[in-house]
N, C-alpha and C. Protein backbone atom coordinates (compact mmCIF):
# COMPACT_ATOMS: atom_id res chain seq x y z
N UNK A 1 -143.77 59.05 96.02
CA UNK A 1 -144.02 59.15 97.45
C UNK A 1 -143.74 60.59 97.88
N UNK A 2 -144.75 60.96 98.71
CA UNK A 2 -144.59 62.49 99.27
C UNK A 2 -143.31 62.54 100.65
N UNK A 3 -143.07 64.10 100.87
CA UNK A 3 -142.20 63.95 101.46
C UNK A 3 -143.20 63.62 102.97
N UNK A 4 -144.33 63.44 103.04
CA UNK A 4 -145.70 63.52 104.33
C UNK A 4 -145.12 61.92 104.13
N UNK A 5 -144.73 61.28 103.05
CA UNK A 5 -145.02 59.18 103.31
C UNK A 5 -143.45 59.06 103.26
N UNK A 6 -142.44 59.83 103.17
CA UNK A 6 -141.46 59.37 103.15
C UNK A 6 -140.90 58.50 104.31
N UNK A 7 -140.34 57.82 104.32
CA UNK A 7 -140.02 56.67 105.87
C UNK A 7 -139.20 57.48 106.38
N UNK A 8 -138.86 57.30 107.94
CA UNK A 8 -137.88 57.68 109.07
C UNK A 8 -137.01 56.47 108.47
N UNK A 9 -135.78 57.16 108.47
CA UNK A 9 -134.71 56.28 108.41
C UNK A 9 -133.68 56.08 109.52
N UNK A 10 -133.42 55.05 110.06
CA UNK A 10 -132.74 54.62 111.07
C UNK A 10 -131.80 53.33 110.92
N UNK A 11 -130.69 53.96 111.47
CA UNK A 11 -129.33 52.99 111.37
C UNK A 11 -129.52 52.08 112.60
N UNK A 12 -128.97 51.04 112.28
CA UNK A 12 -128.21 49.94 113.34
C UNK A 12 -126.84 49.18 113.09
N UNK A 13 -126.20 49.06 114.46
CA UNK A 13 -124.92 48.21 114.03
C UNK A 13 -124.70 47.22 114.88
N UNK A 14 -124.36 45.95 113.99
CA UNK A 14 -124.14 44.84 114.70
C UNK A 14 -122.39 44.41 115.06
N UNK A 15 -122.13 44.54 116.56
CA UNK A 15 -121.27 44.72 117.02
C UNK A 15 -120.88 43.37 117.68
N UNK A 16 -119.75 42.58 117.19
CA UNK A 16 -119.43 41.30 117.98
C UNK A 16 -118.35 41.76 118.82
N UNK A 17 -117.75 41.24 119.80
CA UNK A 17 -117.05 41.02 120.47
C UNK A 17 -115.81 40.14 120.37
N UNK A 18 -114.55 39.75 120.85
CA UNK A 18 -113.60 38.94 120.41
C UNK A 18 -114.30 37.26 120.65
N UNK A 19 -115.49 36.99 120.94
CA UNK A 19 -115.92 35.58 121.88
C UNK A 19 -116.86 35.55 120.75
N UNK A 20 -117.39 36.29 119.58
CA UNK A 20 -118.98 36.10 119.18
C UNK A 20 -119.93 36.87 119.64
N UNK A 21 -120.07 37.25 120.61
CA UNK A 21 -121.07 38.09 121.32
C UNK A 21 -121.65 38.85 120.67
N UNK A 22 -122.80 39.57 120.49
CA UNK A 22 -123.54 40.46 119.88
C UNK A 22 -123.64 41.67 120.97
N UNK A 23 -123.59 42.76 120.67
CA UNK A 23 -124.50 43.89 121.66
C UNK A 23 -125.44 44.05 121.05
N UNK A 24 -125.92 44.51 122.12
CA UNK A 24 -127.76 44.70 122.41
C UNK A 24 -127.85 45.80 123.36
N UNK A 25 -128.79 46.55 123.10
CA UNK A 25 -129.45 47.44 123.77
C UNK A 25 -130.34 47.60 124.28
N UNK A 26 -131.07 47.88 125.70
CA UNK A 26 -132.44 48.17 125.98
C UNK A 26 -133.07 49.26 126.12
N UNK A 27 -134.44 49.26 125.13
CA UNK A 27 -134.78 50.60 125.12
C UNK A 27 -135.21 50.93 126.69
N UNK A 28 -135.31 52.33 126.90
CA UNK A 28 -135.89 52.93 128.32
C UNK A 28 -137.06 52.68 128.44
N UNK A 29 -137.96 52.15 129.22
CA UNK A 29 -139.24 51.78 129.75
C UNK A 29 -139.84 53.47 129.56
N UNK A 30 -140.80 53.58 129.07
CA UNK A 30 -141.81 54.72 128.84
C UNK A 30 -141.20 55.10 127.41
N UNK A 31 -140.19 54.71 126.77
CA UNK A 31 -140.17 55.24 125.53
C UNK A 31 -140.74 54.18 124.68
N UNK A 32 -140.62 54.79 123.50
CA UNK A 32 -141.53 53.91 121.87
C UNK A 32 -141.01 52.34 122.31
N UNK A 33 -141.77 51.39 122.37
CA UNK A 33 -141.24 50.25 122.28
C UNK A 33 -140.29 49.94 123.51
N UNK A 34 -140.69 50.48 124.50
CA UNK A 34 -139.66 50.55 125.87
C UNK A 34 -139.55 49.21 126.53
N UNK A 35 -138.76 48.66 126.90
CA UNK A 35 -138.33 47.65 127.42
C UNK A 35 -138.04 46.29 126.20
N UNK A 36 -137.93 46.81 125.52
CA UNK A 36 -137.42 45.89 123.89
C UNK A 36 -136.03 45.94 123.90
N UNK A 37 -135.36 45.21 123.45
CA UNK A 37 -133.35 44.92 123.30
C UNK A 37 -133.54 45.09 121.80
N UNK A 38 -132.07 45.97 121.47
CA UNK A 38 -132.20 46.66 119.92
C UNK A 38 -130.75 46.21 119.97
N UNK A 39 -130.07 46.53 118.30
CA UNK A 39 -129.04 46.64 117.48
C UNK A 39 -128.84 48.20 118.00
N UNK A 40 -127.55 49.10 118.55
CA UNK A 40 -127.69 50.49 118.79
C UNK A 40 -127.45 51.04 117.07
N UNK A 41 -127.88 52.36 117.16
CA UNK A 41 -128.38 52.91 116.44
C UNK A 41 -128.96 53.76 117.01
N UNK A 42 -129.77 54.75 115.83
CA UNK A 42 -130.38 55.81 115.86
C UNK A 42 -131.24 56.53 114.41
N UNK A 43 -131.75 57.35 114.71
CA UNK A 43 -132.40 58.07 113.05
C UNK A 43 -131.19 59.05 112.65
N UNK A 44 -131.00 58.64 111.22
CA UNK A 44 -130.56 59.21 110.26
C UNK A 44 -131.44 61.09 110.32
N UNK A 45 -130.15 62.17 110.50
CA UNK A 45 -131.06 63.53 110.39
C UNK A 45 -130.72 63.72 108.76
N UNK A 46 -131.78 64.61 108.35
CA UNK A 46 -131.85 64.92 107.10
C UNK A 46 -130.45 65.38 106.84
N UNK A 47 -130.16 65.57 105.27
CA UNK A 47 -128.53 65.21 104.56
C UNK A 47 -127.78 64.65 105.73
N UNK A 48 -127.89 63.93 106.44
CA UNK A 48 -126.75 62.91 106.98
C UNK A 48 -126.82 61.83 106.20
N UNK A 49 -125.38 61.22 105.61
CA UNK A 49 -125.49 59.93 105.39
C UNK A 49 -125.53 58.56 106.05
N UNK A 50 -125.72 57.81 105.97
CA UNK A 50 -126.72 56.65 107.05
C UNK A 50 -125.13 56.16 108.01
N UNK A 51 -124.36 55.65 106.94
CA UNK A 51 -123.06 55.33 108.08
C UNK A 51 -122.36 56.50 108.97
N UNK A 52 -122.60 57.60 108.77
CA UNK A 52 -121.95 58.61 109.26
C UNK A 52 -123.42 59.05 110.42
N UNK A 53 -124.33 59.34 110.67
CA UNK A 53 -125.57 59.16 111.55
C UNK A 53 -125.30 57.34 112.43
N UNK A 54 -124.92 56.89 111.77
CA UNK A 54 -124.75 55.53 112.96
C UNK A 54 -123.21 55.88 113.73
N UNK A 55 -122.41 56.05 113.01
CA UNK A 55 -120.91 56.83 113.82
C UNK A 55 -121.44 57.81 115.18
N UNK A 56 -122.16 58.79 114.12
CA UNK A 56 -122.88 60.01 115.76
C UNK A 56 -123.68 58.95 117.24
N UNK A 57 -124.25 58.03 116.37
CA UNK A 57 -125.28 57.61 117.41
C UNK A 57 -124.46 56.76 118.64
N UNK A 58 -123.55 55.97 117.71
CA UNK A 58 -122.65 54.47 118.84
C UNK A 58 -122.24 56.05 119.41
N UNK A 59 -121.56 57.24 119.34
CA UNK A 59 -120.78 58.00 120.10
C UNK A 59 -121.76 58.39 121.02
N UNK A 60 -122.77 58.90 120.79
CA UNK A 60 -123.73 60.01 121.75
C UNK A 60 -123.99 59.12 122.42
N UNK A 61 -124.65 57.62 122.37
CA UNK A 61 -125.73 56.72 122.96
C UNK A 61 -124.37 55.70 123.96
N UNK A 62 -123.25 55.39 123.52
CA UNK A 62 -122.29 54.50 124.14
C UNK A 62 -120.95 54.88 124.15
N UNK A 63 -120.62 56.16 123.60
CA UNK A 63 -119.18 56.15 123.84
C UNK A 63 -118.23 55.35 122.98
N UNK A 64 -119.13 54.90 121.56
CA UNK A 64 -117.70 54.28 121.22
C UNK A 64 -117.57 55.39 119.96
N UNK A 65 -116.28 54.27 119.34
CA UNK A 65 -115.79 55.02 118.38
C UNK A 65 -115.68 54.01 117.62
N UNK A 66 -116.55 54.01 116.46
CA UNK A 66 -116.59 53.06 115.70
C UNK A 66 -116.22 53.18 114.23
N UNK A 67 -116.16 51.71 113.54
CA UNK A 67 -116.08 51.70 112.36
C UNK A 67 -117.12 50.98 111.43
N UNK A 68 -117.74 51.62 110.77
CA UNK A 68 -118.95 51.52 110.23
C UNK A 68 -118.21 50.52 108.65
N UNK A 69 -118.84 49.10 108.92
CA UNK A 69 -118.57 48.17 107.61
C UNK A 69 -119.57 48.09 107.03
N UNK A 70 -119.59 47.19 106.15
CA UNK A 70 -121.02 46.63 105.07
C UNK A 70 -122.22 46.61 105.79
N UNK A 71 -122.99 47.21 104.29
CA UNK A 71 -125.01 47.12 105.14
C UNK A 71 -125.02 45.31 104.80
N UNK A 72 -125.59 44.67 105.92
CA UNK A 72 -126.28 43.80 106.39
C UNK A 72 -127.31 42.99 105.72
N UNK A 73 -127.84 44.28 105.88
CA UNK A 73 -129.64 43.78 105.36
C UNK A 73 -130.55 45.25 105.70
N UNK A 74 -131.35 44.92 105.61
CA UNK A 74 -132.50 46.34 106.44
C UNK A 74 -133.84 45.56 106.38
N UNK A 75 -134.80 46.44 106.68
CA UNK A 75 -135.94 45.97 107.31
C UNK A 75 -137.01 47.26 107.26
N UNK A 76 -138.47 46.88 107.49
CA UNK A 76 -139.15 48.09 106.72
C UNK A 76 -140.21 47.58 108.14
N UNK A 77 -140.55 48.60 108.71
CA UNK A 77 -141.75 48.43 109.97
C UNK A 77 -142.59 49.41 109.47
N UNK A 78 -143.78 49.23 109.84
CA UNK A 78 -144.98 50.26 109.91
C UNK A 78 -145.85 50.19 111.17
N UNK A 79 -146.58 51.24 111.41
CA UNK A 79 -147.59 51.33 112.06
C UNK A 79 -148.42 52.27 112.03
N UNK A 80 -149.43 52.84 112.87
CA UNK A 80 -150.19 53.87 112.63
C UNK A 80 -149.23 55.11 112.31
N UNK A 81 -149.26 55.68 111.25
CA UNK A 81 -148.60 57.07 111.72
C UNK A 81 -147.23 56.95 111.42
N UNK A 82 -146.44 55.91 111.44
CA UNK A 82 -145.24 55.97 111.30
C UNK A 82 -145.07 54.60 110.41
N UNK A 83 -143.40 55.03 109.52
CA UNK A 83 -142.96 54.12 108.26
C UNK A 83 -141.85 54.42 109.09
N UNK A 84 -140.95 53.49 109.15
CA UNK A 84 -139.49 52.90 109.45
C UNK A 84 -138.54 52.46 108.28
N UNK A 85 -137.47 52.68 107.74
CA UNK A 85 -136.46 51.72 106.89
C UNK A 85 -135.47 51.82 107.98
N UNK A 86 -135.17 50.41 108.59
CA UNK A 86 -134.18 50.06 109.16
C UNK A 86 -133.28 49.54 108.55
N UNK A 87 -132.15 50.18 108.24
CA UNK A 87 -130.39 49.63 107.63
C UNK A 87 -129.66 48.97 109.05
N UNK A 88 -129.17 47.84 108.77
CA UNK A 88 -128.21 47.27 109.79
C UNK A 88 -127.06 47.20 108.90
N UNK A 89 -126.25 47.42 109.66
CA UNK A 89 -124.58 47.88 109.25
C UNK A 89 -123.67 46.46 110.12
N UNK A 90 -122.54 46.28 109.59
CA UNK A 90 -121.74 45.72 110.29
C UNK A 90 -120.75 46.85 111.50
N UNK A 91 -119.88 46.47 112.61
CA UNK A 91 -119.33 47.60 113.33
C UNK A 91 -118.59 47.12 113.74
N UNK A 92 -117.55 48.00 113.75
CA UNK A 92 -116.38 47.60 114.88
C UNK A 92 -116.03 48.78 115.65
N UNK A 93 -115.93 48.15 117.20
CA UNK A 93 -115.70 49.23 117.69
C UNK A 93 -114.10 49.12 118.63
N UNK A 94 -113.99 50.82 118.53
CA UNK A 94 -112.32 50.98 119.29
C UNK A 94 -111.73 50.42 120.41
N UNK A 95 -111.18 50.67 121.09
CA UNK A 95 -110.78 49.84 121.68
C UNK A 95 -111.91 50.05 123.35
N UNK A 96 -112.21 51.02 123.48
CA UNK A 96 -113.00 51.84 124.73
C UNK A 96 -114.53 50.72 124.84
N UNK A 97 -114.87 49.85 125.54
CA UNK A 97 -115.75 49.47 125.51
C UNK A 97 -117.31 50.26 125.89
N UNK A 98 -118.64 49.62 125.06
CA UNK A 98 -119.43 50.67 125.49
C UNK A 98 -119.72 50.92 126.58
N UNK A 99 -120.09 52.00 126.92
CA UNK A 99 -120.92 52.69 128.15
C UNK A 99 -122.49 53.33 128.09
N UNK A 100 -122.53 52.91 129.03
CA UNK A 100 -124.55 53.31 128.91
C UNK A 100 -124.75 55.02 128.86
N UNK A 101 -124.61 55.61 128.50
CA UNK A 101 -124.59 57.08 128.69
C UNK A 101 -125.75 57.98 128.67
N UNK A 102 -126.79 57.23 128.31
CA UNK A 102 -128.03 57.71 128.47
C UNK A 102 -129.08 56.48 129.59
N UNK A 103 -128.01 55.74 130.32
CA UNK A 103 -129.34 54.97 131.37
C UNK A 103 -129.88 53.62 130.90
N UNK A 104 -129.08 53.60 129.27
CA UNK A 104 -129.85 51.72 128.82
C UNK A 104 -129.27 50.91 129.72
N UNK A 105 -129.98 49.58 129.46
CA UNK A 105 -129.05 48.53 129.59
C UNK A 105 -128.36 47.99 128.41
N UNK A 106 -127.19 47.19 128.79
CA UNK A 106 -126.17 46.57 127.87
C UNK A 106 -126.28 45.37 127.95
N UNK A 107 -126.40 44.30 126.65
CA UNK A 107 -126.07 43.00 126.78
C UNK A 107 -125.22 42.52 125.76
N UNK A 108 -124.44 41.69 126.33
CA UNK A 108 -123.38 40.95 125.30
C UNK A 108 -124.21 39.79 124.77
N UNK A 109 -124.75 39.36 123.73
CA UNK A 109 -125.53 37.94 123.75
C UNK A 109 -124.84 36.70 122.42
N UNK A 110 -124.76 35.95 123.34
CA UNK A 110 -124.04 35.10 122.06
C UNK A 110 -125.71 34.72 120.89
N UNK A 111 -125.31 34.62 119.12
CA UNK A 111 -125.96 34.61 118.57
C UNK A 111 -127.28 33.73 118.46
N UNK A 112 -126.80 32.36 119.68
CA UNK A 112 -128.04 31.42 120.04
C UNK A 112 -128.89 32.10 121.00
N UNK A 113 -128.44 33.05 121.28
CA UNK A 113 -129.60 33.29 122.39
C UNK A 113 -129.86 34.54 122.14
N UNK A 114 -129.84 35.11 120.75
CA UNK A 114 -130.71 36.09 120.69
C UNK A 114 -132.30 36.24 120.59
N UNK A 115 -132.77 34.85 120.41
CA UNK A 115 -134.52 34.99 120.78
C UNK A 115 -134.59 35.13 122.28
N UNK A 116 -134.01 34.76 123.03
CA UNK A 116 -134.16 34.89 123.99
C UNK A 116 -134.32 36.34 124.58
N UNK A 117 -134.30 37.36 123.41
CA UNK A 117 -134.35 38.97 124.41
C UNK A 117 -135.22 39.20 123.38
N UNK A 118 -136.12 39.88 124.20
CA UNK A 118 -138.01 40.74 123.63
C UNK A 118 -137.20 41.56 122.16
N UNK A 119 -137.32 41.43 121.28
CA UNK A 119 -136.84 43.04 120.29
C UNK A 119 -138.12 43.48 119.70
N UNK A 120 -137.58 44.81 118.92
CA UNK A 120 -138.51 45.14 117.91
C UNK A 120 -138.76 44.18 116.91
N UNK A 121 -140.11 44.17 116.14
CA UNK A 121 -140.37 43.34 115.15
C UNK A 121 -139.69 43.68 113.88
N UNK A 122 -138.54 44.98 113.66
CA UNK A 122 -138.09 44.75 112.46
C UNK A 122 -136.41 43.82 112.63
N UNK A 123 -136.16 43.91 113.84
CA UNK A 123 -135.13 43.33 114.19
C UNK A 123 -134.94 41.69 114.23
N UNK A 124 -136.04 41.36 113.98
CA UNK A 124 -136.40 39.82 114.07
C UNK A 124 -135.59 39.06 113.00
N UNK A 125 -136.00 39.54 111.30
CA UNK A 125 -135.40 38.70 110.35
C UNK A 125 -133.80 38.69 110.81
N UNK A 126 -132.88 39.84 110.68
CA UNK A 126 -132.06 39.41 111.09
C UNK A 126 -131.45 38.81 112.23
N UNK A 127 -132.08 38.45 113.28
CA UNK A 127 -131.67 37.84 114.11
C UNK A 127 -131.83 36.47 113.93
N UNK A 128 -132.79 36.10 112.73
CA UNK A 128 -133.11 34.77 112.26
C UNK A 128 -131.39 34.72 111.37
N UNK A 129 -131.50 35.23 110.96
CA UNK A 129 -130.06 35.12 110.10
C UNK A 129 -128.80 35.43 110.67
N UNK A 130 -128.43 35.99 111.55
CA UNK A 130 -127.61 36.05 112.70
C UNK A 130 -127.31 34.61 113.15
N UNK A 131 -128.65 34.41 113.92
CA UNK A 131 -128.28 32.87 114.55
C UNK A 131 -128.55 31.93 113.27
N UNK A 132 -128.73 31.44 112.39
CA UNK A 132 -128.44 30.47 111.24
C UNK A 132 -126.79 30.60 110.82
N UNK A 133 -126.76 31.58 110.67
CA UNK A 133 -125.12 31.70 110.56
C UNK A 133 -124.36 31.15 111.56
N UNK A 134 -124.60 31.72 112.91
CA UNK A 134 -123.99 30.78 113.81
C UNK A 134 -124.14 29.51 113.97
N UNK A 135 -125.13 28.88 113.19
CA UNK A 135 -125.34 27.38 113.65
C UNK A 135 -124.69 26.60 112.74
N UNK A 136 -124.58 27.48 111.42
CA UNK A 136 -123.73 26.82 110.09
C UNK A 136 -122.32 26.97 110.41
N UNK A 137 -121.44 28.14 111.21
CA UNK A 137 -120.36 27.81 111.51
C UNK A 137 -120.17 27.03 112.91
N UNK A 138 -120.94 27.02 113.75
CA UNK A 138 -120.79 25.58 114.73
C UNK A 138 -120.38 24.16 113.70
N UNK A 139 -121.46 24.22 112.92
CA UNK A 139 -121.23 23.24 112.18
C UNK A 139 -120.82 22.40 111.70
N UNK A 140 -120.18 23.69 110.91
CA UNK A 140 -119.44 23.35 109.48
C UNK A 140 -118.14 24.38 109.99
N UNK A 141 -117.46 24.10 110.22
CA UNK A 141 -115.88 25.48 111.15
C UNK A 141 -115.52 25.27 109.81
N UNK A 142 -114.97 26.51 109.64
CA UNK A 142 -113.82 26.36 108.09
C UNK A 142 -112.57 26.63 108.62
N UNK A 143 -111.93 25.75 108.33
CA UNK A 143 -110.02 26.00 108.15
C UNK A 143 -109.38 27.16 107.32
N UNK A 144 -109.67 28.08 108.37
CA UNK A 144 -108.69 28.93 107.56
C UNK A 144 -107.56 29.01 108.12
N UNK A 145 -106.59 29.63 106.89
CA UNK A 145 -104.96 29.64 107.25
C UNK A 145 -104.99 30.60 108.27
């Protein structure tokens, strides 16, 4: 693959809350995919490594200060002109809750009702697996000590 077909690479992190909650993001109306709810994140800049480019992004885009855990899963979009590899990360963030700092909106969404918000189409599988998970621990609760 040329460096002309190489994919844009872009981080995401999935951020729960002490309740379950997921954050979500809304993109800005007039941008790529504007008015869609995302995982925050951002593109990876060349020699950045992908968890350390998602650290910059939760800071620049929300103010947090996070801790970047295990990749997730990822996801591969195309369209005219553009190749995507989306990495989703696990996250935890400090104690400072986010802030909109560039004008998004913020949503807390518990994992059943993440169809319920428009996303991008690479964001879909995992949200299928997001909420299956939640429905297996509704479920099935495990006893832990």
């Amino acid at each position: 693959m040329s460096a002309a077909e190489a994919p844009m690479i872009v981080v995401a992190a999935v951020i729960s809350d002490e309740t379950g909650k997921i954050l979500l993001t809304r993109r800005p109306e007039g941008s790529h995919m504007g008015g869609l709810w995302e995982f925050p994140g951002g593109k990876v800049e060349p020699g950045e490594a992908p968890p350390a480019a998602l650290v910059r992004e939760l800071e620049e885009e929300l103010g947090l200060l996070a801790v970047i855990g295990k990749p997730l899963t990822f996801a591969v979009h195309e369209e005219a002109g553009l190749r995507i590899l989306l990495l989703f990360y696990e996250a935890a963030m400090g104690d400072a809750p986010p802030t909109a700092l560039e004008g998004q909106e913020i949503a807390w969404v518990a994992p059943a009702d993440l169809n319920s918000y428009p996303t991008p189409p690479a964001d879909k599988e995992l949200i299928d697996r997001l909420m299956e998970i939640e429905r297996v621990d509704r479920e099935h609760p495990r006893d832990l000590p």
